[in-house]
N, C-alpha and C. Protein backbone atom coordinates (compact mmCIF):
# COMPACT_ATOMS: atom_id res chain seq x y z
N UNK A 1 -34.19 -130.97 -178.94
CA UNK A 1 -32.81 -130.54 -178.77
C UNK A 1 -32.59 -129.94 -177.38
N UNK A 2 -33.53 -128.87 -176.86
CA UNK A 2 -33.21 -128.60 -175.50
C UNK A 2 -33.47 -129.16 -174.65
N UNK A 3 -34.22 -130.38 -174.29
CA UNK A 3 -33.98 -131.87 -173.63
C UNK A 3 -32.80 -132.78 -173.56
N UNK A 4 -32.16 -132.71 -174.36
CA UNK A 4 -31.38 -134.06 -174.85
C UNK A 4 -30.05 -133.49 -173.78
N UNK A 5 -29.47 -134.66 -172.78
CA UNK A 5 -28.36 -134.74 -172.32
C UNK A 5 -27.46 -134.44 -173.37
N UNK A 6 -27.19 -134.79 -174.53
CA UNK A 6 -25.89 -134.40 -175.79
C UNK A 6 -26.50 -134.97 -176.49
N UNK A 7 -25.89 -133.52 -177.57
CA UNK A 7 -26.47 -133.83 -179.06
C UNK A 7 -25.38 -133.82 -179.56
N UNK A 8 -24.93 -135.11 -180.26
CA UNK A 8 -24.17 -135.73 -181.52
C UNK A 8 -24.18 -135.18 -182.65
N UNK A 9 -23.47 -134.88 -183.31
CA UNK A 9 -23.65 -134.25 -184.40
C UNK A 9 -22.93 -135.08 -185.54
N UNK A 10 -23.67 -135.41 -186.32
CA UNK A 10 -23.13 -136.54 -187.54
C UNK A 10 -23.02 -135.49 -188.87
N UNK A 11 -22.03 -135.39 -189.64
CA UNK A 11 -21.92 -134.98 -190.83
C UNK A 11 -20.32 -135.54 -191.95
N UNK A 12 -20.24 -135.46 -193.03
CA UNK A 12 -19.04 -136.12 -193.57
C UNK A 12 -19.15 -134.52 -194.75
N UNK A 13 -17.70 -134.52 -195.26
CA UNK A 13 -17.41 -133.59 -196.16
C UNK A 13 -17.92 -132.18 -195.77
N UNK A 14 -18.47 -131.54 -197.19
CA UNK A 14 -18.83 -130.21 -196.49
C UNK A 14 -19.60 -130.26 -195.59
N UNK A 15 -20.32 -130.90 -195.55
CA UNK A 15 -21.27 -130.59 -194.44
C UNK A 15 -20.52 -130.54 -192.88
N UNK A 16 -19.39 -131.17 -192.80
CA UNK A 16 -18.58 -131.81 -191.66
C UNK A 16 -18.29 -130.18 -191.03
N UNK A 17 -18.39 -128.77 -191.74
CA UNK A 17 -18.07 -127.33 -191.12
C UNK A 17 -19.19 -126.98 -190.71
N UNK A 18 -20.38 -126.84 -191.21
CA UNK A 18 -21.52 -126.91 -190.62
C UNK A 18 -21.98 -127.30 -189.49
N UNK A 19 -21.67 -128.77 -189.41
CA UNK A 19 -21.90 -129.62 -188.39
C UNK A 19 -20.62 -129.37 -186.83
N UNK A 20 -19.50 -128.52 -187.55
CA UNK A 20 -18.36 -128.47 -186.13
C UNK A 20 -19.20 -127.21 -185.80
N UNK A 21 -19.98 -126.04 -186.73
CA UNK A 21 -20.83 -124.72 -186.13
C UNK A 21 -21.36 -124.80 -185.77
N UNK A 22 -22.27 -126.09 -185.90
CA UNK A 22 -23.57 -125.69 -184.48
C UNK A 22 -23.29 -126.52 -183.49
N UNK A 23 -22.09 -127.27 -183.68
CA UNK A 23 -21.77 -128.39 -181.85
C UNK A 23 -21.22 -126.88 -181.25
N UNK A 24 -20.43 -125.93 -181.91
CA UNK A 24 -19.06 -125.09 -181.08
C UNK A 24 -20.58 -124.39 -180.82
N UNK A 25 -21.81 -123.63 -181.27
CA UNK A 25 -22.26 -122.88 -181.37
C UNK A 25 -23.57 -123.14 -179.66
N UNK A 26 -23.85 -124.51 -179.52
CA UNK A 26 -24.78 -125.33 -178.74
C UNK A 26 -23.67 -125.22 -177.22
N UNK A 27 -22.66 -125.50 -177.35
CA UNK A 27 -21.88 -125.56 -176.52
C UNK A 27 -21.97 -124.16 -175.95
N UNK A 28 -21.76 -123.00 -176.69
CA UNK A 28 -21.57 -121.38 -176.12
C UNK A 28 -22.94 -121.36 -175.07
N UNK A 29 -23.79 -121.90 -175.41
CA UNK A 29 -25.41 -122.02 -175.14
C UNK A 29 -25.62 -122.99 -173.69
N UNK A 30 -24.51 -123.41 -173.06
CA UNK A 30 -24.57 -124.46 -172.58
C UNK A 30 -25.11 -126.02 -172.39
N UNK A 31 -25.05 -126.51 -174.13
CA UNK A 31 -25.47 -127.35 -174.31
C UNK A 31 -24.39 -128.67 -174.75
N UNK A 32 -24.63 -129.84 -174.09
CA UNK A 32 -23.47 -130.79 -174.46
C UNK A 32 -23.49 -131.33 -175.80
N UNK A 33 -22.43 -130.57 -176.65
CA UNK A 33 -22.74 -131.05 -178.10
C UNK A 33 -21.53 -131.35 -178.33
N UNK A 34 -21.10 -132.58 -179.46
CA UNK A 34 -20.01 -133.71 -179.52
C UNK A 34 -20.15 -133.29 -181.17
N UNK A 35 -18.90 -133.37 -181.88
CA UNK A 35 -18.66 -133.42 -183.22
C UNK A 35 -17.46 -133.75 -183.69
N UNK A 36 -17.08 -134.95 -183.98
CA UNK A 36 -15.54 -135.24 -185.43
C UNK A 36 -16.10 -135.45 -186.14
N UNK A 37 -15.11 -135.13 -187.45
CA UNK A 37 -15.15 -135.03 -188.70
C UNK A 37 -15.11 -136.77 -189.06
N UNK A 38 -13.95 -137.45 -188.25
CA UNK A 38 -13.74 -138.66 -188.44
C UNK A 38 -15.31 -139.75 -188.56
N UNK A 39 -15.57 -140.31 -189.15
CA UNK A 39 -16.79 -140.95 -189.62
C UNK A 39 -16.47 -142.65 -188.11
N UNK A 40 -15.19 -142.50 -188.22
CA UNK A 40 -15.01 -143.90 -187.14
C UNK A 40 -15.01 -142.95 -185.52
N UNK A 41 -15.12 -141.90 -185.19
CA UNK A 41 -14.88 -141.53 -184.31
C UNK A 41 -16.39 -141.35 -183.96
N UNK A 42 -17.32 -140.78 -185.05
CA UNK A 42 -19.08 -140.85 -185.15
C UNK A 42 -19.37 -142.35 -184.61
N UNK A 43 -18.59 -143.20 -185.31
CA UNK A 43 -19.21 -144.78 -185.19
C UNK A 43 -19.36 -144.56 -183.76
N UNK A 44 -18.29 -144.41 -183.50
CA UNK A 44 -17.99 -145.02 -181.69
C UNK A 44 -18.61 -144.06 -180.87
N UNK A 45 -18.90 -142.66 -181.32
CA UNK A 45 -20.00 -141.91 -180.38
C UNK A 45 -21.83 -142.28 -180.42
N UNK A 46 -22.23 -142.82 -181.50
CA UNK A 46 -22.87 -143.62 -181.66
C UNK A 46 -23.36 -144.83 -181.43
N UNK A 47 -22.16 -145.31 -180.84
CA UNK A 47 -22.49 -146.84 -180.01
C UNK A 47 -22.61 -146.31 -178.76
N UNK A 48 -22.11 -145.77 -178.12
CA UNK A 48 -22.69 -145.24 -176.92
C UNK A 48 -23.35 -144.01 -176.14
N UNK A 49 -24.28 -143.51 -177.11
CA UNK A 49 -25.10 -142.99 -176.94
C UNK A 49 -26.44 -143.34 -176.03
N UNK A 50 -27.69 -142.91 -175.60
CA UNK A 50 -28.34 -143.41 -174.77
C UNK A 50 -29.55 -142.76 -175.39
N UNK A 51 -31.14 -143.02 -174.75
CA UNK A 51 -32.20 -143.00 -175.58
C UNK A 51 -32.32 -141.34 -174.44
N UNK A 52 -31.39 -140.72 -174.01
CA UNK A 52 -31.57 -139.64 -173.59
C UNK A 52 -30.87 -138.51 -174.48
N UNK A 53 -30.05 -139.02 -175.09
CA UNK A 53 -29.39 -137.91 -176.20
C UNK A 53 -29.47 -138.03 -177.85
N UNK A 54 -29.75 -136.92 -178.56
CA UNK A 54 -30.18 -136.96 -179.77
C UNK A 54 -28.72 -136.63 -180.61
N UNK A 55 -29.33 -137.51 -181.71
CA UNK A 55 -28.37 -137.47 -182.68
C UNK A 55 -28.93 -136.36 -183.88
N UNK A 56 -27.84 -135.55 -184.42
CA UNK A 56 -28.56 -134.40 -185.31
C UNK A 56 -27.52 -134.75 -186.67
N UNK A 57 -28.17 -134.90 -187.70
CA UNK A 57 -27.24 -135.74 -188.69
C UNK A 57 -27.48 -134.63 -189.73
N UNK A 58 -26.70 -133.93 -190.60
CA UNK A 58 -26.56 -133.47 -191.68
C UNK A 58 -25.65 -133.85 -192.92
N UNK A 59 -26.68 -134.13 -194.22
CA UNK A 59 -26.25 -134.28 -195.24
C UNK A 59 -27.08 -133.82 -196.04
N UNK A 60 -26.28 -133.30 -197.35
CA UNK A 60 -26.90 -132.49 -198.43
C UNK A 60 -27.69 -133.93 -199.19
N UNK A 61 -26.96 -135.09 -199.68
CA UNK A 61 -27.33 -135.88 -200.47
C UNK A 61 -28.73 -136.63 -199.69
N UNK A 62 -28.07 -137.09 -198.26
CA UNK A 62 -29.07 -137.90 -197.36
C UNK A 62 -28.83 -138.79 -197.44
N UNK A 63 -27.99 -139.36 -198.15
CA UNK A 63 -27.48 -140.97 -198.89
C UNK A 63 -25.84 -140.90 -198.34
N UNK A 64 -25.27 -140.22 -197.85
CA UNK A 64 -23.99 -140.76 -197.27
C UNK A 64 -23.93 -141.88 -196.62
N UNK A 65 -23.00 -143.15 -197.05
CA UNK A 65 -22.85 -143.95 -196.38
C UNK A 65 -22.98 -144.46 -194.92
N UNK A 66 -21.36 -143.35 -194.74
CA UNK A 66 -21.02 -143.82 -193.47
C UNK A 66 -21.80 -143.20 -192.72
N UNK A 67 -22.77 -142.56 -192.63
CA UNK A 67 -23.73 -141.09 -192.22
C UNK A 67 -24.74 -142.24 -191.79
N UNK A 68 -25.32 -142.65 -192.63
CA UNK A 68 -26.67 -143.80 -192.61
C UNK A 68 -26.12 -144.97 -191.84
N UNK A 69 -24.96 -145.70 -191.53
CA UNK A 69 -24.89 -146.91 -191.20
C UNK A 69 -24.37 -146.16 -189.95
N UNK A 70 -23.81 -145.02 -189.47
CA UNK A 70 -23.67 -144.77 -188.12
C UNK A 70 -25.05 -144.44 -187.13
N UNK A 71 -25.93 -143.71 -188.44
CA UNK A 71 -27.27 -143.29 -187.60
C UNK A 71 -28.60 -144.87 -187.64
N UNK A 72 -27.85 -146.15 -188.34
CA UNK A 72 -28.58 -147.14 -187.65
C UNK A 72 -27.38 -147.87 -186.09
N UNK A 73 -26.81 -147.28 -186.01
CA UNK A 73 -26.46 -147.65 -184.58
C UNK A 73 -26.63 -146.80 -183.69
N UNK A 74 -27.23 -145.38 -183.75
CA UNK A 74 -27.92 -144.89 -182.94
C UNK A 74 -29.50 -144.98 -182.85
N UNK A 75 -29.92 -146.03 -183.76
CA UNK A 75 -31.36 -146.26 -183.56
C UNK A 75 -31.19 -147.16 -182.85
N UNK A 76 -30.44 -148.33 -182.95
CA UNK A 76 -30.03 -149.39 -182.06
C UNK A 76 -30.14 -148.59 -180.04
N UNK A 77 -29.35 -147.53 -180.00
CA UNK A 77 -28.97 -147.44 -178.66
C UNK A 77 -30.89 -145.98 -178.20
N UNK A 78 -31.81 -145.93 -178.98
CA UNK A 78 -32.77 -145.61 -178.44
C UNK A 78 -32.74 -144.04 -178.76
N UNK A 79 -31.76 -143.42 -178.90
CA UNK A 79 -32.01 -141.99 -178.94
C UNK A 79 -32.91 -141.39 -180.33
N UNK A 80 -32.84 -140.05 -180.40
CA UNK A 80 -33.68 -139.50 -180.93
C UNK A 80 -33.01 -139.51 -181.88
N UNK A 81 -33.23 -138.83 -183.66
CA UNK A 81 -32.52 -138.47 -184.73
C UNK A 81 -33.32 -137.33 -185.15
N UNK A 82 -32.80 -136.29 -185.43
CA UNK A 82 -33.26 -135.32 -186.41
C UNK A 82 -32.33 -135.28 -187.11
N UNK A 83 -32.72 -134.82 -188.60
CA UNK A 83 -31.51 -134.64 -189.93
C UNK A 83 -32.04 -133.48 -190.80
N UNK A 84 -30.97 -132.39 -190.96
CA UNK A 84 -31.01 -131.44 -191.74
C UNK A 84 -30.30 -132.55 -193.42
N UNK A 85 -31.48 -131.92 -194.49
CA UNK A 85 -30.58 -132.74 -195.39
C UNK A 85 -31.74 -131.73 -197.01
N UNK A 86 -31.16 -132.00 -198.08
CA UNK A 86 -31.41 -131.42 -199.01
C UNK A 86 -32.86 -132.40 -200.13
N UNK A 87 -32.97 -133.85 -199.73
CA UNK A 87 -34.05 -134.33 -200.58
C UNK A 87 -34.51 -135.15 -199.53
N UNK A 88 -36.04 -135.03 -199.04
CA UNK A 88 -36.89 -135.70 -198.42
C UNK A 88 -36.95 -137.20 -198.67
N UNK A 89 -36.93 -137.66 -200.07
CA UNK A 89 -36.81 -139.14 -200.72
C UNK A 89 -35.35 -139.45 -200.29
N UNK A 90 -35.04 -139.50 -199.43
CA UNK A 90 -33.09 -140.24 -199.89
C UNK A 90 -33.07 -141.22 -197.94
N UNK A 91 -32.18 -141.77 -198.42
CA UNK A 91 -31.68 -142.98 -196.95
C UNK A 91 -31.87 -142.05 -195.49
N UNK A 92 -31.38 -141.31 -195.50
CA UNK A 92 -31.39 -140.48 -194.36
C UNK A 92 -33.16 -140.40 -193.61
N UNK A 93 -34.05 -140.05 -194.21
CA UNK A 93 -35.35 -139.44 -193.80
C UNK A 93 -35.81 -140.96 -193.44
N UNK A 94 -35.36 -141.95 -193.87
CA UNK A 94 -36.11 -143.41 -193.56
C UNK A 94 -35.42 -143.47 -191.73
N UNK A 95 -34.16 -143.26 -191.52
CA UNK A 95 -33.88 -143.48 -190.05
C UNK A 95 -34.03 -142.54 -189.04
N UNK A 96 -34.80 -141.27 -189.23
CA UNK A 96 -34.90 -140.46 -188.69
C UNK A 96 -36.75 -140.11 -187.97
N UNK A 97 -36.18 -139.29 -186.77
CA UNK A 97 -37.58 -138.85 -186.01
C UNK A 97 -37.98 -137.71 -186.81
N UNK A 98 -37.11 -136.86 -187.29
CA UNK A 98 -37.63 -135.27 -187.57
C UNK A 98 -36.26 -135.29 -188.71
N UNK A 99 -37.26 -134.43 -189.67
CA UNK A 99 -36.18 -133.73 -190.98
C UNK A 99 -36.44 -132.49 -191.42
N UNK A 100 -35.15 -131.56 -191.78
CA UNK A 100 -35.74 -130.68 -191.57
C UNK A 100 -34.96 -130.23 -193.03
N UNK A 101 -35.49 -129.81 -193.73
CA UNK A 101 -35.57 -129.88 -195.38
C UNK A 101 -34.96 -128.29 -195.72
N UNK A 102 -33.81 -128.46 -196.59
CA UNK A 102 -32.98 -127.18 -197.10
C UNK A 102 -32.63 -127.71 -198.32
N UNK A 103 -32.96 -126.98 -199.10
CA UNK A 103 -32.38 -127.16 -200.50
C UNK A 103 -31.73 -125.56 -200.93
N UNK A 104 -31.26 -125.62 -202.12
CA UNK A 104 -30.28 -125.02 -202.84
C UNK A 104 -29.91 -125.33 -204.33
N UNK A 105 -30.06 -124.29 -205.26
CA UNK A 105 -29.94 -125.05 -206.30
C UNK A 105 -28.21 -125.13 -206.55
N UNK A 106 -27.64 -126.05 -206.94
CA UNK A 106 -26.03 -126.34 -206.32
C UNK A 106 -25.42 -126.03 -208.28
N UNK A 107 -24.41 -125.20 -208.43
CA UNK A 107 -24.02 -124.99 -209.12
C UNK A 107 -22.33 -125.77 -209.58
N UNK A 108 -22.72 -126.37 -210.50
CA UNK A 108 -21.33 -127.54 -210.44
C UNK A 108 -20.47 -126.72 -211.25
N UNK A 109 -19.14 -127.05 -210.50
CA UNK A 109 -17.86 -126.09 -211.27
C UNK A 109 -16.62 -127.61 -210.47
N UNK A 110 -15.58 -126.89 -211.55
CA UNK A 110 -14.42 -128.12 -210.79
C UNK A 110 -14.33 -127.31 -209.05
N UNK A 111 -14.62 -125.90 -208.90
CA UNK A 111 -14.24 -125.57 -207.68
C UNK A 111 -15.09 -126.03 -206.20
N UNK A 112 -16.39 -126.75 -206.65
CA UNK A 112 -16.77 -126.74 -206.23
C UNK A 112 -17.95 -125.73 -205.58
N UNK A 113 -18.90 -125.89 -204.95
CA UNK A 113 -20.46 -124.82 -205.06
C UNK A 113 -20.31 -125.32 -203.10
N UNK A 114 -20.06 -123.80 -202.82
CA UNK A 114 -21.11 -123.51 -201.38
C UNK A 114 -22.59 -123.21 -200.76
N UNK A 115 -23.37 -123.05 -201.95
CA UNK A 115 -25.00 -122.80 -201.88
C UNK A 115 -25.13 -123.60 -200.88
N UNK A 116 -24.90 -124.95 -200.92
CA UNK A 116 -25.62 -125.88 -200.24
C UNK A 116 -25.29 -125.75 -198.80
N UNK A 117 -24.13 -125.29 -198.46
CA UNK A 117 -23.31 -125.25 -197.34
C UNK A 117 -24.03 -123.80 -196.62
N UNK A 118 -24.39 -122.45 -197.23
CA UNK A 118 -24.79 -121.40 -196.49
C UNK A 118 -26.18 -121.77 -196.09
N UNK A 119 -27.07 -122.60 -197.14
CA UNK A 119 -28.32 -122.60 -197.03
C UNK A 119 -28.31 -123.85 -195.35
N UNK A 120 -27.50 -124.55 -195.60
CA UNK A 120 -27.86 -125.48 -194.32
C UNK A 120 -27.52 -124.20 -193.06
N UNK A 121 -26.53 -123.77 -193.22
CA UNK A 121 -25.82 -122.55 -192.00
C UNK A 121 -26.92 -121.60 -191.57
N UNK A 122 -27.93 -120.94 -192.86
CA UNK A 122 -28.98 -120.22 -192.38
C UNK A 122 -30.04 -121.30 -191.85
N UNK A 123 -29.95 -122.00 -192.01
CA UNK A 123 -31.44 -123.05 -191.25
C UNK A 123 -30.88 -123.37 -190.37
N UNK A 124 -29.69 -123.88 -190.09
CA UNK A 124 -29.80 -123.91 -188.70
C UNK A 124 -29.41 -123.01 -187.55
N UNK A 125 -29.37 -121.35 -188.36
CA UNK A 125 -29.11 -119.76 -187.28
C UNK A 125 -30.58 -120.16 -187.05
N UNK A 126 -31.36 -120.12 -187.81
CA UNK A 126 -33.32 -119.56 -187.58
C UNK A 126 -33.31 -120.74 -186.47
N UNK A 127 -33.31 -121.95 -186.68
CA UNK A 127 -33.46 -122.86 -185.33
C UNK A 127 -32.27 -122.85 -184.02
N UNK A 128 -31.33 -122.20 -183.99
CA UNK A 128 -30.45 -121.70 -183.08
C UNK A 128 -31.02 -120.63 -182.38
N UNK A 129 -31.73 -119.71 -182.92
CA UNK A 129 -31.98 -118.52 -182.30
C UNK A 129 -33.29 -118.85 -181.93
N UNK A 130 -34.91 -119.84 -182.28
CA UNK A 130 -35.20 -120.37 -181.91
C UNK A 130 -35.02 -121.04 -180.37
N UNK A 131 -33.87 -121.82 -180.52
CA UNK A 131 -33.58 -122.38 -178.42
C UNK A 131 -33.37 -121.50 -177.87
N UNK A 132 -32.75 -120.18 -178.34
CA UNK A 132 -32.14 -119.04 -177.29
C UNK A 132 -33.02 -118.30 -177.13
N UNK A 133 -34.27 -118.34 -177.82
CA UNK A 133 -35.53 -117.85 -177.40
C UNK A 133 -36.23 -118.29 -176.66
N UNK A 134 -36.21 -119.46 -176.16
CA UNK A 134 -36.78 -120.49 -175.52
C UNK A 134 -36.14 -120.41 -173.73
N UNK A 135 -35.09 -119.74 -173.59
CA UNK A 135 -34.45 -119.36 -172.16
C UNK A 135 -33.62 -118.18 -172.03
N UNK A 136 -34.01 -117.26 -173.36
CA UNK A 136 -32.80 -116.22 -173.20
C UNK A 136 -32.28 -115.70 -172.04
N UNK A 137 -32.66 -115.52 -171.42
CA UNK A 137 -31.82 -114.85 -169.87
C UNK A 137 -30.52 -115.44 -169.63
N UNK A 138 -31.30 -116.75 -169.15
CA UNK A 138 -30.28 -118.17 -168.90
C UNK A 138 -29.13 -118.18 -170.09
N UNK A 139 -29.18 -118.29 -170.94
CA UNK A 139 -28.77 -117.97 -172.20
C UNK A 139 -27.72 -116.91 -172.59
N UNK A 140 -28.67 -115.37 -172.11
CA UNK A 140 -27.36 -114.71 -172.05
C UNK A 140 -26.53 -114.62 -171.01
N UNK A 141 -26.65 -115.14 -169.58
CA UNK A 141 -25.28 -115.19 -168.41
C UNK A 141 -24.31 -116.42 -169.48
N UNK A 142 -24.93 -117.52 -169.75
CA UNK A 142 -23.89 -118.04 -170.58
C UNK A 142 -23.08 -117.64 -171.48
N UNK A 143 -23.74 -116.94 -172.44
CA UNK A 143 -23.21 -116.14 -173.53
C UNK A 143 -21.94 -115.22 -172.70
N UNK A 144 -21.98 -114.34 -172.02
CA UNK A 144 -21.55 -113.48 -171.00
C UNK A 144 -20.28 -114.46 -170.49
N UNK A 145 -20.92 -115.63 -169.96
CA UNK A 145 -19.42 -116.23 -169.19
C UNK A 145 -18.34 -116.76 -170.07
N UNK A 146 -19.19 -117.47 -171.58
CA UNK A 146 -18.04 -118.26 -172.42
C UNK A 146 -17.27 -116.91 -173.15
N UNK A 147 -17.75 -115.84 -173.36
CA UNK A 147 -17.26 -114.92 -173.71
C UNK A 147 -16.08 -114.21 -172.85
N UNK A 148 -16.24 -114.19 -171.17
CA UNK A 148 -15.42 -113.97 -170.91
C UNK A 148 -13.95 -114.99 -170.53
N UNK A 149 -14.43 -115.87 -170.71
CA UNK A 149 -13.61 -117.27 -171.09
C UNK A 149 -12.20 -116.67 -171.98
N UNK A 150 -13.21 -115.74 -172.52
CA UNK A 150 -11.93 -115.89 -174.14
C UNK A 150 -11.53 -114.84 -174.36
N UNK A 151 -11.74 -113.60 -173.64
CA UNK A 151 -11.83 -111.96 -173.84
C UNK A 151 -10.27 -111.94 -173.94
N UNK A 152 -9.34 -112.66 -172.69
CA UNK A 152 -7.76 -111.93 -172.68
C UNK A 152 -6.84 -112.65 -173.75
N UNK A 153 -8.10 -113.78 -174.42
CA UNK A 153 -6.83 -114.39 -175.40
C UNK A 153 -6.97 -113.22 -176.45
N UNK A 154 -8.05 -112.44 -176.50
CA UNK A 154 -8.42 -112.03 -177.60
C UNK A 154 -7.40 -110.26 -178.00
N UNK A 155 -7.02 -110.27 -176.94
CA UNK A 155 -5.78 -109.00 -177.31
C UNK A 155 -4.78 -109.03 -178.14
């Protein structure tokens, strides 16, 4: 991840808030990170991608469709894949370089269950804080500048 010219960020449904937190979150960090929700807007960041930027794909199931047939057109264009996802056996872990395994036991209601959604959010703070360990200095003048970016909207 702290190699990669831009990291792509692939996710559909819940996972799709997750996935806009750590592009907005990589970005504060000064890192070029890309995220829509739109699954055709993934397609097309995916076709032109390069074997210099990694694609970071999250899904709870691992079996999302449009998730899997966008991350075989970034195997096509050479880049890397890592995937946060909830079962090691599912479509996802077959197209990928690195997986990085979160589960949750998911509680079904008509309202729907966030377990799955905090548990991906804490795995990927521990590997966030991870890269910012990896250059903190550098790290915090960034932190420092995007912050002051935003200080006078913030009155």
């Amino acid at each position: 991840m702290v190699e990669a010219d831009c990291i792509y960020v692939f996710a559909a449904g819940n996972s799709g808030t997750v996935a806009d937190d750590l592009a907005n979150r990589l970005v504060r960090i000064g890192k070029k990170a890309v995220f829509h929700a739109d699954s055709h807007v993934q397609a097309i960041n995916a076709s032109v991608m390069t074997k210099n930027d990694l694609a970071f794909a999250i899904s709870v199931s691992g079996n999302t469709e449009d998730i899997l047939l966008n991350l075989q057109l970034v195997k096509e264009s050479g880049a890397s894949i890592v995937a946060l996802t909830n079962y090691m056996k599912s479509g996802i872990t077959k197209l990928t370089d690195d997986v990085l395994i979160c589960s949750s036991r998911e509680f079904s209601s008509l309202y729907g269950s966030n377990s799955s959604k905090i548990t991906q959010l804490y795995a990927l703070d521990v590997l966030f804080h991870e890269i910012v360990d990896l250059d903190r200095e550098r790290i915090q003048l960034l932190r420092d500048q995007t912050n002051n970016a935003l200080i006078d909207r913030l009155k």
